[in-house]
C-alpha atoms as a PDB file:
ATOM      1  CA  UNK A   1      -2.410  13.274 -84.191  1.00  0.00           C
ATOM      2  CA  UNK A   2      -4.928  16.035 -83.101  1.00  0.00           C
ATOM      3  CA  UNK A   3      -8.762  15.012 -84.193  1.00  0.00           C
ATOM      4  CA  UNK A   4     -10.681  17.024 -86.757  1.00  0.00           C
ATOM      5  CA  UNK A   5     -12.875  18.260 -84.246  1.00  0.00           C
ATOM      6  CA  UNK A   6      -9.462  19.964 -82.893  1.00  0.00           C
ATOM      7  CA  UNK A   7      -8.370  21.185 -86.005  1.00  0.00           C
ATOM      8  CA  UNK A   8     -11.928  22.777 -87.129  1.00  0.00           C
ATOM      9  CA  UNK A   9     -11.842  24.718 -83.472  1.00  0.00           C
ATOM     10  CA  UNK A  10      -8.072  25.853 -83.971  1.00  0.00           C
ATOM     11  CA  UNK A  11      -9.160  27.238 -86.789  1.00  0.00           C
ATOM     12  CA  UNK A  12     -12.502  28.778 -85.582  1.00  0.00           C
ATOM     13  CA  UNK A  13     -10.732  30.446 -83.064  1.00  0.00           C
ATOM     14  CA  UNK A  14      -7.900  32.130 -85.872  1.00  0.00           C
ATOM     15  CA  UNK A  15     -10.925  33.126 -87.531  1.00  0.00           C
ATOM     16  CA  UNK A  16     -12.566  34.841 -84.845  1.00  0.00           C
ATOM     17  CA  UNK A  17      -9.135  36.258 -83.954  1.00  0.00           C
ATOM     18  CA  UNK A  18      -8.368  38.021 -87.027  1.00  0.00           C
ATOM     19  CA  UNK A  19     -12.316  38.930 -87.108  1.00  0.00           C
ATOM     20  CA  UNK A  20     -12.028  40.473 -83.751  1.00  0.00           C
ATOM     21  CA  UNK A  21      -9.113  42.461 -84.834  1.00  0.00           C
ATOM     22  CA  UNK A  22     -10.086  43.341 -88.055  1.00  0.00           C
ATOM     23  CA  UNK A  23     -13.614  45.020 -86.515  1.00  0.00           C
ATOM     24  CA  UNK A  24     -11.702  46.635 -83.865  1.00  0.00           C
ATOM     25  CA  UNK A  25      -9.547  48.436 -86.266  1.00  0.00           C
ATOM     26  CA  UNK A  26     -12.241  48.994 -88.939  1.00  0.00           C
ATOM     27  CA  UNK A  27     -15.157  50.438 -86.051  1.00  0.00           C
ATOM     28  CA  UNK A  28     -12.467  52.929 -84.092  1.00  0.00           C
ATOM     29  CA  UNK A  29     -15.445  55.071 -81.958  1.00  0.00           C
ATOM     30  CA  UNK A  30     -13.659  58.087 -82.471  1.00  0.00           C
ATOM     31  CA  UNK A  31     -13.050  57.874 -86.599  1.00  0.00           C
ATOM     32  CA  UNK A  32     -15.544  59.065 -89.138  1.00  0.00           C
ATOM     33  CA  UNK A  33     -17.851  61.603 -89.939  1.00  0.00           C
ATOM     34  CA  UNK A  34     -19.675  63.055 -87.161  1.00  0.00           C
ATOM     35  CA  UNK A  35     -22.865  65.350 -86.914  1.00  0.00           C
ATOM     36  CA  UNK A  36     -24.862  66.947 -84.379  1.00  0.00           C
ATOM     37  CA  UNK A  37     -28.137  65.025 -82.798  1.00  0.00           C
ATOM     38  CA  UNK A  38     -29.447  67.994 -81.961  1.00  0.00           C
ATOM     39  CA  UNK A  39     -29.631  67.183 -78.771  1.00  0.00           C
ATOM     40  CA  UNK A  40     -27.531  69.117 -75.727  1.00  0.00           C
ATOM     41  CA  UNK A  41     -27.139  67.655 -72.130  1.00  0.00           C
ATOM     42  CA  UNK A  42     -26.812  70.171 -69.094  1.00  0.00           C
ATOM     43  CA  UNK A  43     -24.719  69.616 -66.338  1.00  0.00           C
ATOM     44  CA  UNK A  44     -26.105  71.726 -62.772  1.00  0.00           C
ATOM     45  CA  UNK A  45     -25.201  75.283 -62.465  1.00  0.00           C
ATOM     46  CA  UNK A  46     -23.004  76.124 -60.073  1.00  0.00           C
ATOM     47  CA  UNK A  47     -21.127  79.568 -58.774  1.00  0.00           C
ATOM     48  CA  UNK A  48     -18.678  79.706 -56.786  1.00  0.00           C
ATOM     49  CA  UNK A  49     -16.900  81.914 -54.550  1.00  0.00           C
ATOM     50  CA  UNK A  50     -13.858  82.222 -52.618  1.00  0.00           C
ATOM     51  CA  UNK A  51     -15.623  80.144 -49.372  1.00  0.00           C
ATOM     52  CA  UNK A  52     -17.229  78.024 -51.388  1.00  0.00           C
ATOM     53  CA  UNK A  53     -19.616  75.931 -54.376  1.00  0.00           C
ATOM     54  CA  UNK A  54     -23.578  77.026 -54.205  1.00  0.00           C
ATOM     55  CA  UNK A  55     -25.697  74.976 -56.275  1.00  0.00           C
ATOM     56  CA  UNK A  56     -29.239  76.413 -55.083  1.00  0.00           C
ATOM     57  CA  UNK A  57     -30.809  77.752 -58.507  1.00  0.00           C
ATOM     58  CA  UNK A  58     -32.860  80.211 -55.821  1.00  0.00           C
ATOM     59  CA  UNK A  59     -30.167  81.524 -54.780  1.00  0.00           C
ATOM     60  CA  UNK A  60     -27.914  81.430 -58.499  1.00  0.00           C
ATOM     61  CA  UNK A  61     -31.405  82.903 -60.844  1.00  0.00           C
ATOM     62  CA  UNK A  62     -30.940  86.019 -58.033  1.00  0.00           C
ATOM     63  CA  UNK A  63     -27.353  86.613 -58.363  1.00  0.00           C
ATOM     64  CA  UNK A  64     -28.145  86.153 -62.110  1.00  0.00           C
ATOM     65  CA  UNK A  65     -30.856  88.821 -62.436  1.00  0.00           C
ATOM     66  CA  UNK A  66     -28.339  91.155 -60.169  1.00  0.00           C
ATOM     67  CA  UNK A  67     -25.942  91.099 -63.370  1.00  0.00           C
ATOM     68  CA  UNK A  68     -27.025  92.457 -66.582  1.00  0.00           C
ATOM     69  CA  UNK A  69     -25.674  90.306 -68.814  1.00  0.00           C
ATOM     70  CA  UNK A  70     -26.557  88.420 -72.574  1.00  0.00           C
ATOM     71  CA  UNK A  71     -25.327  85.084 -71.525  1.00  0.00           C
ATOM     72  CA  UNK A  72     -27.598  82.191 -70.835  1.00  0.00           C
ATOM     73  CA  UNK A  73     -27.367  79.604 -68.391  1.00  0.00           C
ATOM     74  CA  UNK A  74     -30.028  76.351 -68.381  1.00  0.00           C
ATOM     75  CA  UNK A  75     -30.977  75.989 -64.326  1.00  0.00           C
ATOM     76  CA  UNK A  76     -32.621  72.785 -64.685  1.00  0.00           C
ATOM     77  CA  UNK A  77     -29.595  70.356 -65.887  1.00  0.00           C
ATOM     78  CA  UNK A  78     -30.751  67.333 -68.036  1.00  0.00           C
ATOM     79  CA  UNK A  79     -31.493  67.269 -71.585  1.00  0.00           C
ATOM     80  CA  UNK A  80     -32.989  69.203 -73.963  1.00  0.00           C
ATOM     81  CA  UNK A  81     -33.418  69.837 -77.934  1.00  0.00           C
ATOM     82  CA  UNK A  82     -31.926  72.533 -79.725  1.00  0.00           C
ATOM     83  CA  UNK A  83     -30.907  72.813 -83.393  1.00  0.00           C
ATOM     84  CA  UNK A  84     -27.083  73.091 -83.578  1.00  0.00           C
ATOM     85  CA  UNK A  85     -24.698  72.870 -86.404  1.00  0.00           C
ATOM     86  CA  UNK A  86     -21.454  70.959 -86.293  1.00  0.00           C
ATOM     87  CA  UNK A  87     -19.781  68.482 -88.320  1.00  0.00           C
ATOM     88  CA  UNK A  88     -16.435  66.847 -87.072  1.00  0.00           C
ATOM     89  CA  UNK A  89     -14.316  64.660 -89.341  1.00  0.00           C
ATOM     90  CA  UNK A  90     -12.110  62.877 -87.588  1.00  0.00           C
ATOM     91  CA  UNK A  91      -9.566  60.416 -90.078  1.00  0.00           C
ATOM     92  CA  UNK A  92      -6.262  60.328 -87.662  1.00  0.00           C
ATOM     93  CA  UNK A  93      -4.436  57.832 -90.485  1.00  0.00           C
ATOM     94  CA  UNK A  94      -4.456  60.623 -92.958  1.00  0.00           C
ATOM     95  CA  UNK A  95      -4.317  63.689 -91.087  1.00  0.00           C
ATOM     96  CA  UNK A  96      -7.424  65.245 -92.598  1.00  0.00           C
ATOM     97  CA  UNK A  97      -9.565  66.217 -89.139  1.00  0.00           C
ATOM     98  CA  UNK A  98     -11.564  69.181 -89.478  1.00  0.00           C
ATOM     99  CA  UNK A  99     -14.775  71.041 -87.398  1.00  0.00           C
ATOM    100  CA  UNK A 100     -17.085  72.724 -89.790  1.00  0.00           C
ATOM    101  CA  UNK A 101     -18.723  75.286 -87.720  1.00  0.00           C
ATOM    102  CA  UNK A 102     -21.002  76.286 -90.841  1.00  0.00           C
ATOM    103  CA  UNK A 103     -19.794  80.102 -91.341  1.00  0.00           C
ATOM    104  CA  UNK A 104     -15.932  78.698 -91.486  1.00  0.00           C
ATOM    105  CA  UNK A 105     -13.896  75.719 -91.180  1.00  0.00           C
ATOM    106  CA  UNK A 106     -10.956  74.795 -89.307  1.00  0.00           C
ATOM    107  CA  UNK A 107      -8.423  71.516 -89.053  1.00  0.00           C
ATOM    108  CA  UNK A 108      -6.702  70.289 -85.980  1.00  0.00           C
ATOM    109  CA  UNK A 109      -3.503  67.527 -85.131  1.00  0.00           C
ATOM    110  CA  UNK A 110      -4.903  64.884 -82.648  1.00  0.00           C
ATOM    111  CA  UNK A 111      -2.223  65.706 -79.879  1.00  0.00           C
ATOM    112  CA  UNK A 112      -4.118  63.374 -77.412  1.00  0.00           C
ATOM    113  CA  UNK A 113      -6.707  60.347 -77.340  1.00  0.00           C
ATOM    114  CA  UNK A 114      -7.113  58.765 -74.121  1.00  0.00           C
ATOM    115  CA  UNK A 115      -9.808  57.293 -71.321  1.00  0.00           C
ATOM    116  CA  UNK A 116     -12.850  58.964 -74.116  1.00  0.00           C
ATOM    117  CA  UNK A 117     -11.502  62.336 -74.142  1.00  0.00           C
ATOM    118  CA  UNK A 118      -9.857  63.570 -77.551  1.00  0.00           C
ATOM    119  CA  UNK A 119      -7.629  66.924 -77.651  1.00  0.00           C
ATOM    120  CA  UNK A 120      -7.071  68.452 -80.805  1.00  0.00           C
ATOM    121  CA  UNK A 121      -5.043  71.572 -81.389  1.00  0.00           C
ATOM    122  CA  UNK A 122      -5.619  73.372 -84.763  1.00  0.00           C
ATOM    123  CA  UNK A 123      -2.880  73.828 -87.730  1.00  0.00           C
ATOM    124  CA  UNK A 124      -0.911  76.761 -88.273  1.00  0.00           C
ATOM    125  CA  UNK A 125      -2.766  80.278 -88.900  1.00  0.00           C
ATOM    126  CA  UNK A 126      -2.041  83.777 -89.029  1.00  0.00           C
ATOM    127  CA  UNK A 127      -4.802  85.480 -87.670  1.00  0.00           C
ATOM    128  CA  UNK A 128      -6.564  89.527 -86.477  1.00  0.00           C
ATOM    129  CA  UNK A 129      -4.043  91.534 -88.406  1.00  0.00           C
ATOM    130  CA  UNK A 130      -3.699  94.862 -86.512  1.00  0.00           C
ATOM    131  CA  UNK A 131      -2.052  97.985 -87.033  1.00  0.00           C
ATOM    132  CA  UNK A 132      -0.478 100.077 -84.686  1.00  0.00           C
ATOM    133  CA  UNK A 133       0.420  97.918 -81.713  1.00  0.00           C
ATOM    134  CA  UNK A 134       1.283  93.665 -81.174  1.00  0.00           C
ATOM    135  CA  UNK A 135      -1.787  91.953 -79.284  1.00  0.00           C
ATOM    136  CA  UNK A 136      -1.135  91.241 -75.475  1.00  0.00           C
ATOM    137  CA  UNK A 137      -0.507  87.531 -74.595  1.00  0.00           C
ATOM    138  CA  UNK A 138      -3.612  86.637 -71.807  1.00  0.00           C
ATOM    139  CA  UNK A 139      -2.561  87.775 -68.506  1.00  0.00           C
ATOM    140  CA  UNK A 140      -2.200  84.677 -65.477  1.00  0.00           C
ATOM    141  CA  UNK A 141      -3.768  87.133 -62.294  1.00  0.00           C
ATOM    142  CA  UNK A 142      -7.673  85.925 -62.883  1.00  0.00           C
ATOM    143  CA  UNK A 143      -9.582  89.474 -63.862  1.00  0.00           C
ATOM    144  CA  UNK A 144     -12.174  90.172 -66.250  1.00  0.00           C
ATOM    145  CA  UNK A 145      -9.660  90.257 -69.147  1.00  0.00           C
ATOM    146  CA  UNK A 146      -7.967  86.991 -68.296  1.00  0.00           C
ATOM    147  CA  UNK A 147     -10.949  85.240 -67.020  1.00  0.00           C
ATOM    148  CA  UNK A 148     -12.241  83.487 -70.520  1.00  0.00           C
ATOM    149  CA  UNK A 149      -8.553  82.419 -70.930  1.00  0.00           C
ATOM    150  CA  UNK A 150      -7.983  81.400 -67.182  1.00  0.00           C
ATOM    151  CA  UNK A 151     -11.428  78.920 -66.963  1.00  0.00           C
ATOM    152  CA  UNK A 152      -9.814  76.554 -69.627  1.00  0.00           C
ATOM    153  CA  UNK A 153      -7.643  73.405 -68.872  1.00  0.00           C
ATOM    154  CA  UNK A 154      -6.311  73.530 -72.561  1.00  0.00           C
ATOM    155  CA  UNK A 155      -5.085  77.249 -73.266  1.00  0.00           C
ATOM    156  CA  UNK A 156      -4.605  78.692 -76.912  1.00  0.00           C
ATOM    157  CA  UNK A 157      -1.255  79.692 -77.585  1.00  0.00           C
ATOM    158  CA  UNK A 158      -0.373  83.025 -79.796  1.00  0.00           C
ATOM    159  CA  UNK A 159       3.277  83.703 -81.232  1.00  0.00           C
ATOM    160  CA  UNK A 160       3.522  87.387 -82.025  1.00  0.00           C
ATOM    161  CA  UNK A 161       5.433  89.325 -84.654  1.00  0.00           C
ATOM    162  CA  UNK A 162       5.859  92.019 -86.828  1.00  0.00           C
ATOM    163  CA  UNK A 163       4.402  92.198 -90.194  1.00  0.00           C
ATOM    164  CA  UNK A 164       6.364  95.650 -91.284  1.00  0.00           C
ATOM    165  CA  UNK A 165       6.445  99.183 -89.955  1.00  0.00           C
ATOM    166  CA  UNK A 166       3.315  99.586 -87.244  1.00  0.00           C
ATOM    167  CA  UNK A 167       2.202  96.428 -88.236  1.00  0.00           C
ATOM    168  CA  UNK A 168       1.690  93.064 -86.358  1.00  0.00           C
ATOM    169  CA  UNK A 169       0.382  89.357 -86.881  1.00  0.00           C
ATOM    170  CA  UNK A 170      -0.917  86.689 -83.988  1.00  0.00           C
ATOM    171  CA  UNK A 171      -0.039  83.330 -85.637  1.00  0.00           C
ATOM    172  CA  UNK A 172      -2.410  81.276 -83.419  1.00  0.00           C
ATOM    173  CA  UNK A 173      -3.145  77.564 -82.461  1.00  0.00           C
ATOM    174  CA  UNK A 174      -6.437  76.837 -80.813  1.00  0.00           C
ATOM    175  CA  UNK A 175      -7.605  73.888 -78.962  1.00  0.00           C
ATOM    176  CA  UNK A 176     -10.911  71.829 -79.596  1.00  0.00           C
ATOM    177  CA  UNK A 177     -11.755  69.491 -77.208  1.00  0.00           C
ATOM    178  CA  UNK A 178     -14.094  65.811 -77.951  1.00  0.00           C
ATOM    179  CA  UNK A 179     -15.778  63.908 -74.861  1.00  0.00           C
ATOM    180  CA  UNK A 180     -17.485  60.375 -74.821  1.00  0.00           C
ATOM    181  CA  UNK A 181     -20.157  60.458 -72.476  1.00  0.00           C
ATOM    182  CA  UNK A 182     -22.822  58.079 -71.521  1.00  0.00           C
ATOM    183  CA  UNK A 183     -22.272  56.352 -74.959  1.00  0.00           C
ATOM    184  CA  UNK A 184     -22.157  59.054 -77.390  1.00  0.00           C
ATOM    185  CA  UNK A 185     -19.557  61.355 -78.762  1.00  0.00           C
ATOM    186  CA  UNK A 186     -20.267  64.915 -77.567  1.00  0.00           C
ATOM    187  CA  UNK A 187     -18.959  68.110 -77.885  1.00  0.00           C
ATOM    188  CA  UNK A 188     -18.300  69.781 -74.998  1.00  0.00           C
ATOM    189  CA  UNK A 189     -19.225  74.122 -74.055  1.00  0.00           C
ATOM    190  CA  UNK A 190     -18.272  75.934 -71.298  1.00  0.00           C
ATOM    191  CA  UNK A 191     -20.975  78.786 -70.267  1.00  0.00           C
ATOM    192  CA  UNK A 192     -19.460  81.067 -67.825  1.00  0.00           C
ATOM    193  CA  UNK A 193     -19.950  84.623 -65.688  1.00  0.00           C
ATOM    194  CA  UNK A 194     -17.335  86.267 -64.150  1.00  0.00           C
ATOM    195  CA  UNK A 195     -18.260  89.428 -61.836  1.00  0.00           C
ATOM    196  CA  UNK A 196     -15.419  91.117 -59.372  1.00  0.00           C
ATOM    197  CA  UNK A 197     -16.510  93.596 -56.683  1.00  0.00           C
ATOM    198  CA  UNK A 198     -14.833  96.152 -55.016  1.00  0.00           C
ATOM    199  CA  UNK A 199     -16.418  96.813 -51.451  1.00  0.00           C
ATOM    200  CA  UNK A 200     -19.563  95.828 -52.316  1.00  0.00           C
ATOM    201  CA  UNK A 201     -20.029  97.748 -55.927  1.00  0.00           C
ATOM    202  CA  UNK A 202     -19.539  95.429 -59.212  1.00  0.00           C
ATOM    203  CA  UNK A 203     -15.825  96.538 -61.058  1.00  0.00           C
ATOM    204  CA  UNK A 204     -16.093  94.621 -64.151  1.00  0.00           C
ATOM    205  CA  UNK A 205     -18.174  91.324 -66.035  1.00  0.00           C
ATOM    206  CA  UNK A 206     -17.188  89.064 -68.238  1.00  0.00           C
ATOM    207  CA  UNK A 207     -19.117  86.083 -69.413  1.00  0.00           C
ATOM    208  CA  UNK A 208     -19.183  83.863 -72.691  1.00  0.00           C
ATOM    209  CA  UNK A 209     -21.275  80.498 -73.986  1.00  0.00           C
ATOM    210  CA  UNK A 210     -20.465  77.700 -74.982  1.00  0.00           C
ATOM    211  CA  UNK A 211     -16.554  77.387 -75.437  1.00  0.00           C
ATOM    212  CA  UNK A 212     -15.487  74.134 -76.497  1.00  0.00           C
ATOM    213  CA  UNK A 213     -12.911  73.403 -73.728  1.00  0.00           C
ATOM    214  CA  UNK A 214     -12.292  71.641 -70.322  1.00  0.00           C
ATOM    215  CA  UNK A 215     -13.319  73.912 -67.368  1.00  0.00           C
ATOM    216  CA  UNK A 216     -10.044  74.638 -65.117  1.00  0.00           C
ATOM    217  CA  UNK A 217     -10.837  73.829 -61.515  1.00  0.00           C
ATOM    218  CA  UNK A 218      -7.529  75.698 -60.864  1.00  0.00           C
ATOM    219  CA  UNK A 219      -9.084  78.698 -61.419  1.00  0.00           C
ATOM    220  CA  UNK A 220     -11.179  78.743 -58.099  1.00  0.00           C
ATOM    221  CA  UNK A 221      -7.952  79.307 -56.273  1.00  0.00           C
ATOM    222  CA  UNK A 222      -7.527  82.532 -57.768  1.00  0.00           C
ATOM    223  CA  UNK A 223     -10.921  83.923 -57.270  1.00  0.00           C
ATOM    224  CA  UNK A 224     -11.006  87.197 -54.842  1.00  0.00           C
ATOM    225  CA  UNK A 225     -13.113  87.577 -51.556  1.00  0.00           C
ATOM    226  CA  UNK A 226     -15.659  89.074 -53.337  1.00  0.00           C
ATOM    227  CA  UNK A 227     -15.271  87.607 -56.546  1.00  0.00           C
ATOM    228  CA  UNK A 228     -18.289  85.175 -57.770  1.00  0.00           C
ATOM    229  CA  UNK A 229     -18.148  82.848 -61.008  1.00  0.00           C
ATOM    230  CA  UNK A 230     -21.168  80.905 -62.453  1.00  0.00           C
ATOM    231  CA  UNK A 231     -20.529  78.189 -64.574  1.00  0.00           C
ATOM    232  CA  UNK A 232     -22.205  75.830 -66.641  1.00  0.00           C
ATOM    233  CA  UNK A 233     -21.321  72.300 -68.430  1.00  0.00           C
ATOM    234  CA  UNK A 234     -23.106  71.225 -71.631  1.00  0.00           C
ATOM    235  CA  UNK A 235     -22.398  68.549 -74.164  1.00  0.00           C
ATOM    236  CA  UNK A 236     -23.997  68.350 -77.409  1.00  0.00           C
ATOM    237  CA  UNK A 237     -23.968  64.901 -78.677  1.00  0.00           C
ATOM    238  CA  UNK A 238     -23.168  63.872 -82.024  1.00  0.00           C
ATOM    239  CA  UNK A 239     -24.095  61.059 -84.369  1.00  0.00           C
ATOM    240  CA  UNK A 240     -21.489  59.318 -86.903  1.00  0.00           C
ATOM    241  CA  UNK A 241     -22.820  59.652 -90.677  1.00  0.00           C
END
């Protein structure tokens, strides 16, 4: 017959079993109500060209001032302060996840959760009614049209159709993207500058901050011999309410 002293542990350790359990299921790190900190951490800016990676800032601040262009990129990575608004609520058991961006809202389906990196794609929406002619899907030759499309590892997808006579719809799902890093929950931006020369002379930019994506190494295989593309990292971190 086992001792009391047996029976007492047996059933310290059920407890803590169903404790353990119970907290791991109740304090899921990615469920809740999330808000910015406020605070944004910079990864190093880097461009790169068909040869190569430079990560001199010398050398990226003069290619930089060569290109008029409203973008800004942080040269000194680390962290800094800067008032920015975003709530995230993420509730996966009853399918209510939403970003409020402030001037609109939007809700996603969690379509992956793995290894601290959530990918969310958002629900059905018609969007940009247009008259006259059907939008064109993003091309898949990197150019200055393509390039804000091409830099992403999770692409929006468009269906296209007809509304009535000279009239068309883009029924769209977009992609928002949630990292863990160094402890907190962050939300990720891509800040990017695309330039493509012709013999020397500058064709076309295109640049944007801040989209909330993956950057797509894949891209630097497609970049022309005198193509250049600066990109930046940043992750604003957020705080659960």
């Amino acid at each position: 017959m086992p001792s009391v002293r047996t029976l007492m542990y047996a059933a310290c350790s059920v407890a803590l079993f169903f404790t353990a359990c119970s907290k791991e299921k109740n304090e899921n790190p990615l469920s809740g109500l999330y808000v910015s900190a406020n605070v944004v951490v910079y990864d190093s800016v880097k461009l790169y060209t068909k040869s190569g990676v430079i990560t001199d800032t010398t050398i990226i601040r003069g290619a930089l001032e060569r290109r008029w262009d409203n973008v800004k990129f942080n040269l000194k990575a680390g962290t800094d302060s800067i008032e920015k608004y975003r709530t995230v609520n993420i509730d996966p058991e009853r399918d209510s996840t939403y970003f409020d961006y402030k001037t609109y809202t939007r809700a996603y389906d969690i379509i992956s959760h793995s290894n601290g990196l959530m990918v969310l794609l958002s629900k059905d929406s018609v969007t940009n009614l247009s008259i006259g002619a059907p939008f064109s899907p993003p091309g898949t030759v990197l150019d200055c049209g393509s390039s804000g499309a091409l830099i992403t590892k999770y692409r929006n997808s468009y269906a296209y159709g007809s509304a009535g006579v000279d009239s068309f719809y883009r029924k769209g799902k977009r992609h928002a993207i949630l990292e863990e890093s160094a402890g907190y929950l962050t939300y990720p931006g891509i800040t990017y500058l695309f330039t493509r020369h012709s013999n020397g002379r500058s064709v076309c930019i295109a640049s944007s901050p801040d989209i909330n994506n993956q950057f797509n190494e894949g891209v630097l295989a497609m970049l022309g011999n005198e193509d250049t593309l600066i990109v930046q990292i940043s992750r604003l971190r957020l705080i659960k309410q």
